[in-house]
N, C-alpha and C. Protein backbone atom coordinates (compact mmCIF):
# COMPACT_ATOMS: atom_id res chain seq x y z
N UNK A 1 103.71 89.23 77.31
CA UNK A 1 102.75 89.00 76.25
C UNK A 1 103.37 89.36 74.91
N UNK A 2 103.14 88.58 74.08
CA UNK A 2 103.13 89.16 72.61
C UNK A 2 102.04 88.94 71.62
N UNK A 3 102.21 89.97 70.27
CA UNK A 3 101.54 90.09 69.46
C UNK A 3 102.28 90.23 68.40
N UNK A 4 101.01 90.27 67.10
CA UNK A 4 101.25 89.91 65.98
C UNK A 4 102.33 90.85 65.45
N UNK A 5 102.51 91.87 65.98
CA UNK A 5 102.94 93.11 65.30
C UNK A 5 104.86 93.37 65.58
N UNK A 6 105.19 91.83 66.29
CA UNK A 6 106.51 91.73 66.76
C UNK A 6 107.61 91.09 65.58
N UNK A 7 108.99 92.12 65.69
CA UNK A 7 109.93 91.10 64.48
C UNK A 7 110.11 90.16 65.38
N UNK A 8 110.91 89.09 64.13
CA UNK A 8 111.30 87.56 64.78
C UNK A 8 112.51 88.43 66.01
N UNK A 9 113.33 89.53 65.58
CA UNK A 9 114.70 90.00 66.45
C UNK A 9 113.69 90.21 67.54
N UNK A 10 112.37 90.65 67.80
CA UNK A 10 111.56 91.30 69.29
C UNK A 10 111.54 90.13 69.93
N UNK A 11 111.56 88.71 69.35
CA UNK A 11 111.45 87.58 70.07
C UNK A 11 112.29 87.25 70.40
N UNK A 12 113.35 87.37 69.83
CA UNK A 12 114.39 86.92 70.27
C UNK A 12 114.85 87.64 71.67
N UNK A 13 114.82 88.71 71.68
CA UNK A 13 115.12 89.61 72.77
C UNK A 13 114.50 89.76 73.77
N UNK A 14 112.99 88.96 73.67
CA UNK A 14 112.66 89.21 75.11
C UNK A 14 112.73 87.46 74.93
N UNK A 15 113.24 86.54 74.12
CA UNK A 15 113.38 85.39 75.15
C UNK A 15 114.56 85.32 75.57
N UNK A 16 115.59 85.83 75.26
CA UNK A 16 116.86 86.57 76.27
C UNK A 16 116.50 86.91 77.48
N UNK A 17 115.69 87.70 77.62
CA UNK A 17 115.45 88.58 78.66
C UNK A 17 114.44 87.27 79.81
N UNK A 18 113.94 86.49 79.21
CA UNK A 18 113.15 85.65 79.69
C UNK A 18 114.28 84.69 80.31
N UNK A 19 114.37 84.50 79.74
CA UNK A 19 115.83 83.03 79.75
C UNK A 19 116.97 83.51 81.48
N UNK A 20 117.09 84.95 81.07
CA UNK A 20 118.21 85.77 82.09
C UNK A 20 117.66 85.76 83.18
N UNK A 21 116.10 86.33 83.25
CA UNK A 21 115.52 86.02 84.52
C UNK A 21 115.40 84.87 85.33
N UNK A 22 115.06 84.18 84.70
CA UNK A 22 114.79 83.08 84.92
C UNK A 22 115.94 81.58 85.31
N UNK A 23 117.11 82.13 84.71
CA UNK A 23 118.45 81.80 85.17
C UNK A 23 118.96 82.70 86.36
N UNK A 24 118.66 83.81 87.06
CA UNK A 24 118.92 84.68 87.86
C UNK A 24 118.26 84.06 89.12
N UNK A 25 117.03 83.68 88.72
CA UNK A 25 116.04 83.06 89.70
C UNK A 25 116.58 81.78 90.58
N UNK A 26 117.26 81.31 89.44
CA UNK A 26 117.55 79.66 90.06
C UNK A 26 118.40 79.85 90.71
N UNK A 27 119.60 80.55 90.35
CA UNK A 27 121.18 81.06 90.76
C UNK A 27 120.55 81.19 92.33
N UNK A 28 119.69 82.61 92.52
CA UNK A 28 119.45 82.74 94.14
C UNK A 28 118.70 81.65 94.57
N UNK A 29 117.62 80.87 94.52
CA UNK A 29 117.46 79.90 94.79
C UNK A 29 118.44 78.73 95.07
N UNK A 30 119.29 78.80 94.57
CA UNK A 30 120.27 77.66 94.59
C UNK A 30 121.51 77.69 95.25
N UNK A 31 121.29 79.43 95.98
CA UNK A 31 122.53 80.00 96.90
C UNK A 31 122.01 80.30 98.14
N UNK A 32 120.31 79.80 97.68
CA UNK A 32 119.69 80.05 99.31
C UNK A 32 119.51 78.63 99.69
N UNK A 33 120.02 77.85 99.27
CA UNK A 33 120.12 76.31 99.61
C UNK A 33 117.97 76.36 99.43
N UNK A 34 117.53 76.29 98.66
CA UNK A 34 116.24 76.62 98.47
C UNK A 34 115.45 74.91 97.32
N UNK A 35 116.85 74.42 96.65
CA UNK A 35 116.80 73.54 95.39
C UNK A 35 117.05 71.91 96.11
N UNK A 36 116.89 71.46 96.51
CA UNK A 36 116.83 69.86 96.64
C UNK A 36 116.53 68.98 95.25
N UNK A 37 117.76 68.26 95.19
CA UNK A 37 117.32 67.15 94.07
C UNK A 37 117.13 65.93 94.69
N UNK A 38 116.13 65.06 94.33
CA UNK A 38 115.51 63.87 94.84
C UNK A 38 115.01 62.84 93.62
N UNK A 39 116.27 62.19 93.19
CA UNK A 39 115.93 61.09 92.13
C UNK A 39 116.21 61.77 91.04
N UNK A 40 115.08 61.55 90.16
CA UNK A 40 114.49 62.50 89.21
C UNK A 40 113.74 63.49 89.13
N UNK A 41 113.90 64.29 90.34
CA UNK A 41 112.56 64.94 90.81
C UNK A 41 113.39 66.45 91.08
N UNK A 42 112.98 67.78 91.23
CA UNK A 42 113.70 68.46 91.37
C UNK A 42 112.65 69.13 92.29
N UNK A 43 113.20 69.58 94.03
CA UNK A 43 112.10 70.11 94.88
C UNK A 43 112.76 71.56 95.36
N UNK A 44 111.64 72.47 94.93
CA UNK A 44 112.06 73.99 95.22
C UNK A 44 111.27 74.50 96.79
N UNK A 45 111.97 74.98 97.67
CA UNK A 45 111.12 75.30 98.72
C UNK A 45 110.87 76.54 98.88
N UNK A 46 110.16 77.06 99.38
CA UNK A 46 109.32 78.27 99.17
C UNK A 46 109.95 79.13 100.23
C-alpha cells in the first residue's frame, strides 16, 4: 500500500522491491517447469 506521505525515492524503492519479487517468482516457476507458452498465451500451473 501507499500513501500520500511517500517521496517519489519511497516509490521507487518499493517498485524495486516489487519488480525483484516478482521476477524471483517467475525464475522458480520457470525452474519448476510450472510456465507453458501457447501461441500468444502464457499458461502458469498451479
Amino acid at each position: 500500500r501507499v500513501n500520500h506521505a511517500l517521496t517519489a525515492q519511497d516509490f521507487v524503492q518499493r517498485g524495486r522491491a516489487v519488480e525483484g519479487a516478482t521476477l524471483a517468482q517467475a525464475v522458480q516457476w520457470h525452474t519448476e517447469h510450472r510456465v507453458l507458452l501457447d501461441g500468444d498465451r502464457t499458461v502458469i500451473f498451479e
